[in-house]
C-alpha atoms as a PDB file:
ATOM      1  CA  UNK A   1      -6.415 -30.747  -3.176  1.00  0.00           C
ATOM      2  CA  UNK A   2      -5.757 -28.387  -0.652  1.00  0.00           C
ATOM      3  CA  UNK A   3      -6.508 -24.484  -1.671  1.00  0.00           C
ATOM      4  CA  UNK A   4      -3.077 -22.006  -0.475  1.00  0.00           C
ATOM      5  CA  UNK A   5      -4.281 -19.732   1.963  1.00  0.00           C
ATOM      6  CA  UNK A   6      -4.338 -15.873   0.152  1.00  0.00           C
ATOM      7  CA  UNK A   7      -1.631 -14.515   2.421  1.00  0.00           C
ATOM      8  CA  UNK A   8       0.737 -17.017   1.374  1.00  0.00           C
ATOM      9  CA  UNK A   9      -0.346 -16.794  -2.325  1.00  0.00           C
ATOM     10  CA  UNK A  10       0.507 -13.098  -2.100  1.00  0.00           C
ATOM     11  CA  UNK A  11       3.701 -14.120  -0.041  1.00  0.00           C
ATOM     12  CA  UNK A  12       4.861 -16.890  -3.109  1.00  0.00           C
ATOM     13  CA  UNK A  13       4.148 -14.241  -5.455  1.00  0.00           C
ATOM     14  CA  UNK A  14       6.915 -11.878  -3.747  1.00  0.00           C
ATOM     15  CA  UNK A  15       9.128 -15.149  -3.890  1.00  0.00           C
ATOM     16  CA  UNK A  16       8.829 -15.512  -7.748  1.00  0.00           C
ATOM     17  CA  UNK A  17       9.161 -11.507  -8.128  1.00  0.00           C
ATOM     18  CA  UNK A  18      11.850 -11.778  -6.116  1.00  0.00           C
ATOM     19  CA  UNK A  19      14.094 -14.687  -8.551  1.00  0.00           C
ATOM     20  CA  UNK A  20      14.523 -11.325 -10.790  1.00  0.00           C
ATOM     21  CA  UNK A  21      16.574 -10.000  -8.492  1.00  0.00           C
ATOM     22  CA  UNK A  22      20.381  -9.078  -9.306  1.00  0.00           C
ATOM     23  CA  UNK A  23      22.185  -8.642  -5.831  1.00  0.00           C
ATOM     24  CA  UNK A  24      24.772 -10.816  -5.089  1.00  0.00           C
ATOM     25  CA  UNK A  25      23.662 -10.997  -1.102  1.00  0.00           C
ATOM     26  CA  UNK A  26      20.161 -11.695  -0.868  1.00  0.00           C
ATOM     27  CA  UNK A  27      16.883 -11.507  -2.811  1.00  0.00           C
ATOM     28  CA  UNK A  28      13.928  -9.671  -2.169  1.00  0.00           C
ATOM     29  CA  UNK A  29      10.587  -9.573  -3.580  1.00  0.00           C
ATOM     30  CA  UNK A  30       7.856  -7.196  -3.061  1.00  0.00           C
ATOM     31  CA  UNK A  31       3.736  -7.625  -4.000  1.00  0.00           C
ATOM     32  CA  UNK A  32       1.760  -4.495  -3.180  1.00  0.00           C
ATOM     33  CA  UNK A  33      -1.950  -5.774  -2.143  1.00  0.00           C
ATOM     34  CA  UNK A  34      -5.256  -3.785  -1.977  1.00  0.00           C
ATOM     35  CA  UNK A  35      -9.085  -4.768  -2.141  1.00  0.00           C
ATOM     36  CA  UNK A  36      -7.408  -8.358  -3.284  1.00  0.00           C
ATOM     37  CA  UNK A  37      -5.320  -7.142  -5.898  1.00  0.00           C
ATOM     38  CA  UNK A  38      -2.198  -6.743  -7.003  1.00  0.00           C
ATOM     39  CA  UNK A  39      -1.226  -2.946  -7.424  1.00  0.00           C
ATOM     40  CA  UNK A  40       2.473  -3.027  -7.809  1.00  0.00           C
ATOM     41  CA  UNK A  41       6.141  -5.857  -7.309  1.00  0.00           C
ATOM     42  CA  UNK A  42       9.517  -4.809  -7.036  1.00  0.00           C
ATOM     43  CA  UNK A  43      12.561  -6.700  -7.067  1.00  0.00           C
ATOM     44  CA  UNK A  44      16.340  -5.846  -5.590  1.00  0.00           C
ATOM     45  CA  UNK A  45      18.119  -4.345  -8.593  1.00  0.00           C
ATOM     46  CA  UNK A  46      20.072  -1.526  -9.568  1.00  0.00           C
ATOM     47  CA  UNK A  47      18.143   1.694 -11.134  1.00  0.00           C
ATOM     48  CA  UNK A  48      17.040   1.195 -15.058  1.00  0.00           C
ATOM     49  CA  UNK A  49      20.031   1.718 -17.180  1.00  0.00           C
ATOM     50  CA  UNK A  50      22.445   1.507 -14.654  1.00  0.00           C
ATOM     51  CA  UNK A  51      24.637  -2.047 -14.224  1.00  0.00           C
ATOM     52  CA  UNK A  52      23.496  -4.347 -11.953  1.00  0.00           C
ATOM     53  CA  UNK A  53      25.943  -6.014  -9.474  1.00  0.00           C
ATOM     54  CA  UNK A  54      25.390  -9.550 -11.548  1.00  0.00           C
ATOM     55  CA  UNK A  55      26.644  -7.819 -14.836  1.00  0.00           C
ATOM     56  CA  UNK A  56      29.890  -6.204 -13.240  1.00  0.00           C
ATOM     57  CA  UNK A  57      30.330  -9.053 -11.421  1.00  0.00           C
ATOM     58  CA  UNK A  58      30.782  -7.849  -7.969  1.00  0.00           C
ATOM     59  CA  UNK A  59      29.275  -6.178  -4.987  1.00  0.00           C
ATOM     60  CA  UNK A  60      30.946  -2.943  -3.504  1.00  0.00           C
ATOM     61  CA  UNK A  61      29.532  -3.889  -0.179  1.00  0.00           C
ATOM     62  CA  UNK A  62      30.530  -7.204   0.226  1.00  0.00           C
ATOM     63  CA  UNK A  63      33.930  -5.818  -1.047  1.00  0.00           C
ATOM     64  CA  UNK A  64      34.153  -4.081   1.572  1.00  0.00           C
ATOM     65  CA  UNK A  65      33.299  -6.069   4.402  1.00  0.00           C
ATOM     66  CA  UNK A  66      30.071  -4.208   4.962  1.00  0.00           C
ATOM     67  CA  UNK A  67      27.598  -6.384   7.234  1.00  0.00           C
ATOM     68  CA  UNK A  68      23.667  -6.255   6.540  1.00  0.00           C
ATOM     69  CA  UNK A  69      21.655  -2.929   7.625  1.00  0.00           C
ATOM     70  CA  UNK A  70      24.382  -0.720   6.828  1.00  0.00           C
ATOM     71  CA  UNK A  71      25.791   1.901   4.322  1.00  0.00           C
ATOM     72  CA  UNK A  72      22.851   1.519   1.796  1.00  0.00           C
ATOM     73  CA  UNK A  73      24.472   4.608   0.298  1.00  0.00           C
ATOM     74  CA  UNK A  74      27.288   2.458  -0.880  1.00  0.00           C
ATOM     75  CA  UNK A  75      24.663  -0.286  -2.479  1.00  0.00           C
ATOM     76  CA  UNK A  76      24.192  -0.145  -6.159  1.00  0.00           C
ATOM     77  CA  UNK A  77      20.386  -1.473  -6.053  1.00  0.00           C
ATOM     78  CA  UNK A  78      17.421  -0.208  -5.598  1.00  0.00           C
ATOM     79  CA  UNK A  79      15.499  -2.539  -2.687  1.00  0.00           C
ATOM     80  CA  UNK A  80      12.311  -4.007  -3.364  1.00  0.00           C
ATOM     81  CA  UNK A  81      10.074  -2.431  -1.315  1.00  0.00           C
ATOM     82  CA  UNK A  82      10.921   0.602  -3.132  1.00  0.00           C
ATOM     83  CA  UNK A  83      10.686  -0.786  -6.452  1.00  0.00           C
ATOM     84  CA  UNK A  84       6.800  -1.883  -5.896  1.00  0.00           C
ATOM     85  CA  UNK A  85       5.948   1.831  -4.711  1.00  0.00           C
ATOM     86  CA  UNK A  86       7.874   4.198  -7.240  1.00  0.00           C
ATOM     87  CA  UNK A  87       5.656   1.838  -9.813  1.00  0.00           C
ATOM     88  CA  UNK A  88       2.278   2.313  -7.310  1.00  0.00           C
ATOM     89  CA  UNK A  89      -0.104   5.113  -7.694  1.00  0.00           C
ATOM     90  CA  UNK A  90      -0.198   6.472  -3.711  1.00  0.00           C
ATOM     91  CA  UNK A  91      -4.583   6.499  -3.585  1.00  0.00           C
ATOM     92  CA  UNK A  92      -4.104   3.186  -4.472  1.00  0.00           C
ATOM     93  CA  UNK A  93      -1.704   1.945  -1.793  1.00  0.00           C
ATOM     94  CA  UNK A  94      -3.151   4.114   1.095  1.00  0.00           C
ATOM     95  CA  UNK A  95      -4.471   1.108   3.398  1.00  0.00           C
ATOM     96  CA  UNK A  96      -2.880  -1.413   1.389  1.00  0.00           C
ATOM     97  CA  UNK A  97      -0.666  -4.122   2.452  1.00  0.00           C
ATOM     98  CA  UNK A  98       2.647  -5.240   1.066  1.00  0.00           C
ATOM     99  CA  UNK A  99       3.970  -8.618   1.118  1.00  0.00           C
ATOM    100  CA  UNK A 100       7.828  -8.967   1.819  1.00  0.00           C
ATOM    101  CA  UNK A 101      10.074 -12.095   0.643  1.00  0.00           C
ATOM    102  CA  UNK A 102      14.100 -12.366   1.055  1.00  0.00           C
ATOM    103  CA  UNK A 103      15.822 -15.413   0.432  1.00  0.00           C
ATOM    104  CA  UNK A 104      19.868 -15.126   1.019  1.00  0.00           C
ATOM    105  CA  UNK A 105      21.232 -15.650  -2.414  1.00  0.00           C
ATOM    106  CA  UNK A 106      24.097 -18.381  -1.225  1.00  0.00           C
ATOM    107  CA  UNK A 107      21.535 -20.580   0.497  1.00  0.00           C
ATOM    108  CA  UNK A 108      17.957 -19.818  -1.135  1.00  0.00           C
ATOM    109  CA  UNK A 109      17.200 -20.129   2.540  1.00  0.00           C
ATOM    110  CA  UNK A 110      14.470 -17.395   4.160  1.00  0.00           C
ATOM    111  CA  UNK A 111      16.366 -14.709   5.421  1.00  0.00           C
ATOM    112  CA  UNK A 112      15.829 -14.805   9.035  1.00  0.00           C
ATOM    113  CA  UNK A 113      13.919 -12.212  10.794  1.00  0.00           C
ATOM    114  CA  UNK A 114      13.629  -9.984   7.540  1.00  0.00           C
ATOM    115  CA  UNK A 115      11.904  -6.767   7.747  1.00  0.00           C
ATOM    116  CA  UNK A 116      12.248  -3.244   5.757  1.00  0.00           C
ATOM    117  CA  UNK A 117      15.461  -1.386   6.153  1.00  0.00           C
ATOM    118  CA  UNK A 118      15.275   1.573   7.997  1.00  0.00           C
ATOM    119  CA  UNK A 119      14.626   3.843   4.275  1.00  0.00           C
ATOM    120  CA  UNK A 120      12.077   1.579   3.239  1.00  0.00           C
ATOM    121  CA  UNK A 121      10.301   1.768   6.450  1.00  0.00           C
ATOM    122  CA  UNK A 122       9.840   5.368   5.349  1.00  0.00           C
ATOM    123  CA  UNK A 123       9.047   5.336   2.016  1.00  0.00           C
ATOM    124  CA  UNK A 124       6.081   2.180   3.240  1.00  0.00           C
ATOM    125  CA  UNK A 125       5.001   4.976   5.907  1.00  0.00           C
ATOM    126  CA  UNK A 126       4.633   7.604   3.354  1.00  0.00           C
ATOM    127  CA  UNK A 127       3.342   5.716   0.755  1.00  0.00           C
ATOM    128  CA  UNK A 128       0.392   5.055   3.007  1.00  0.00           C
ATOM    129  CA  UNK A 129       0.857   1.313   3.229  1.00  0.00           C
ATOM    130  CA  UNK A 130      -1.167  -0.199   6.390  1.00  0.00           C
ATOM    131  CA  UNK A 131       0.167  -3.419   6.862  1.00  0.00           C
ATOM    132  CA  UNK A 132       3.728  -4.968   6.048  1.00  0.00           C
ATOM    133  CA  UNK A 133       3.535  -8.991   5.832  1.00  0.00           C
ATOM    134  CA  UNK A 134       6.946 -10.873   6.199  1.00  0.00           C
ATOM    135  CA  UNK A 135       7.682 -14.238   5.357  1.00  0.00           C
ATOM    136  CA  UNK A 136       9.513 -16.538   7.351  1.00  0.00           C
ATOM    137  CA  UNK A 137       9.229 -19.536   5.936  1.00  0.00           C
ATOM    138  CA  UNK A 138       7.420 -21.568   3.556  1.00  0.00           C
ATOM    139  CA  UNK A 139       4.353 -21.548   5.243  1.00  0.00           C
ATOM    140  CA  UNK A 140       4.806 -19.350   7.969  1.00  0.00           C
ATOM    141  CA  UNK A 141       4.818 -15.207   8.491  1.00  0.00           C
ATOM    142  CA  UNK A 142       5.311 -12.082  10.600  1.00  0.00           C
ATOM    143  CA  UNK A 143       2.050  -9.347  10.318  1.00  0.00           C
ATOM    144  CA  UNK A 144       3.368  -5.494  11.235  1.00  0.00           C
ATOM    145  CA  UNK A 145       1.086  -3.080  11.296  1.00  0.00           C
ATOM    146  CA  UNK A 146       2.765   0.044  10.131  1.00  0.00           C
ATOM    147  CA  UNK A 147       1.949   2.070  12.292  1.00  0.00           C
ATOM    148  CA  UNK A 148       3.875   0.444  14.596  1.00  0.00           C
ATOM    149  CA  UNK A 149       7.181   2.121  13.065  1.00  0.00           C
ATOM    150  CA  UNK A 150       5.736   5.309  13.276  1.00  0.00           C
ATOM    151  CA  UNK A 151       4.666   4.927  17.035  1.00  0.00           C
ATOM    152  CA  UNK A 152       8.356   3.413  17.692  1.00  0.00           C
ATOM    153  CA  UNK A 153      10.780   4.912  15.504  1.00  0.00           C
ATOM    154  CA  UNK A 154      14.052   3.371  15.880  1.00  0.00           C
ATOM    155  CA  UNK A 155      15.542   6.436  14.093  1.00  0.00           C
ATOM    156  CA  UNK A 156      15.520   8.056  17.210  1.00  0.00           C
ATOM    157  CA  UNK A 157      17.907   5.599  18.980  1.00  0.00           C
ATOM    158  CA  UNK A 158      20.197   5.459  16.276  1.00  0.00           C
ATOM    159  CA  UNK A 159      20.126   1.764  15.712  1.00  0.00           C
ATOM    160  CA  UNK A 160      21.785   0.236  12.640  1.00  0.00           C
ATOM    161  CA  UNK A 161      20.490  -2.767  10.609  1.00  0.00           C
ATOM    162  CA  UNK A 162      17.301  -4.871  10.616  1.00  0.00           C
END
């Protein structure tokens, strides 16, 4: 039998983190990684004690017509990403890596060209995270060094989405 290669062990573990997840439009599933191992997960879901969009049975977003990238202000959840660092200790994430997985909730297909939102981006910068891996599909993934988004910060253009 064939070992899994560690990236995409780290990369299925975001996938099952992210099955927790309660938003109605995609799931997302964070694994924070350093010295080979696991520091922190987050999943898509709405802040602890507040209702998530699968117990009130709708999304204010979709609601509204609002397409992906935009008006975050609006969403009731908490992305992954974020998740995985508010429960992270920074010295240990500073020059760790953290493994991304969405899968679009209708489908269970990979979200094509996923990356972190433009918030995320900045909480993965501060948090001191060097590298941001992103699955594409089963067997396949996107490396970004983060420093990358600080050298080319998209803020500065204005651009919506990701």
């Amino acid at each position: 039998m064939e070992r899994r290669d560690k990236t995409n062990y780290y990369l299925d573990l975001a996938e099952v983190v992210a099955q927790r997840g309660t938003c109605f439009r995609r799931h997302f599933g964070a694994v924070i990684v350093k010295n080979d191992e696991v520091i922190s997960t987050g999943y898509v879901g709405a802040p602890r004690g507040r209702k998530n969009c699968t117990d009130l049975g709708f999304c204010i977003r979709e609601k509204m017509n609002i397409p992906r990238g935009e008006r975050y202000e609006l969403c009731r959840s908490v992305h992954a990403e974020a998740n995985a660092i508010i429960s992270a200790p920074r010295d240990k994430m500073i020059g760790s890596t953290l493994y991304l997985v969405g899968n679009e909730v209708t489908s269970g297909e990979y979200i094509e060209n996923a990356v972190c939102c433009s918030m995320c981006k900045r909480l993965v910068i501060n948090a001191g995270i060097e590298t941001v891996i992103v699955r594409d599909n089963k067997s396949e993934y996107r490396t970004i060094s983060v420093n990358e988004w600080i050298d080319n910060d998209e803020s500065l253009e204005g651009t919506f989405g990701y």
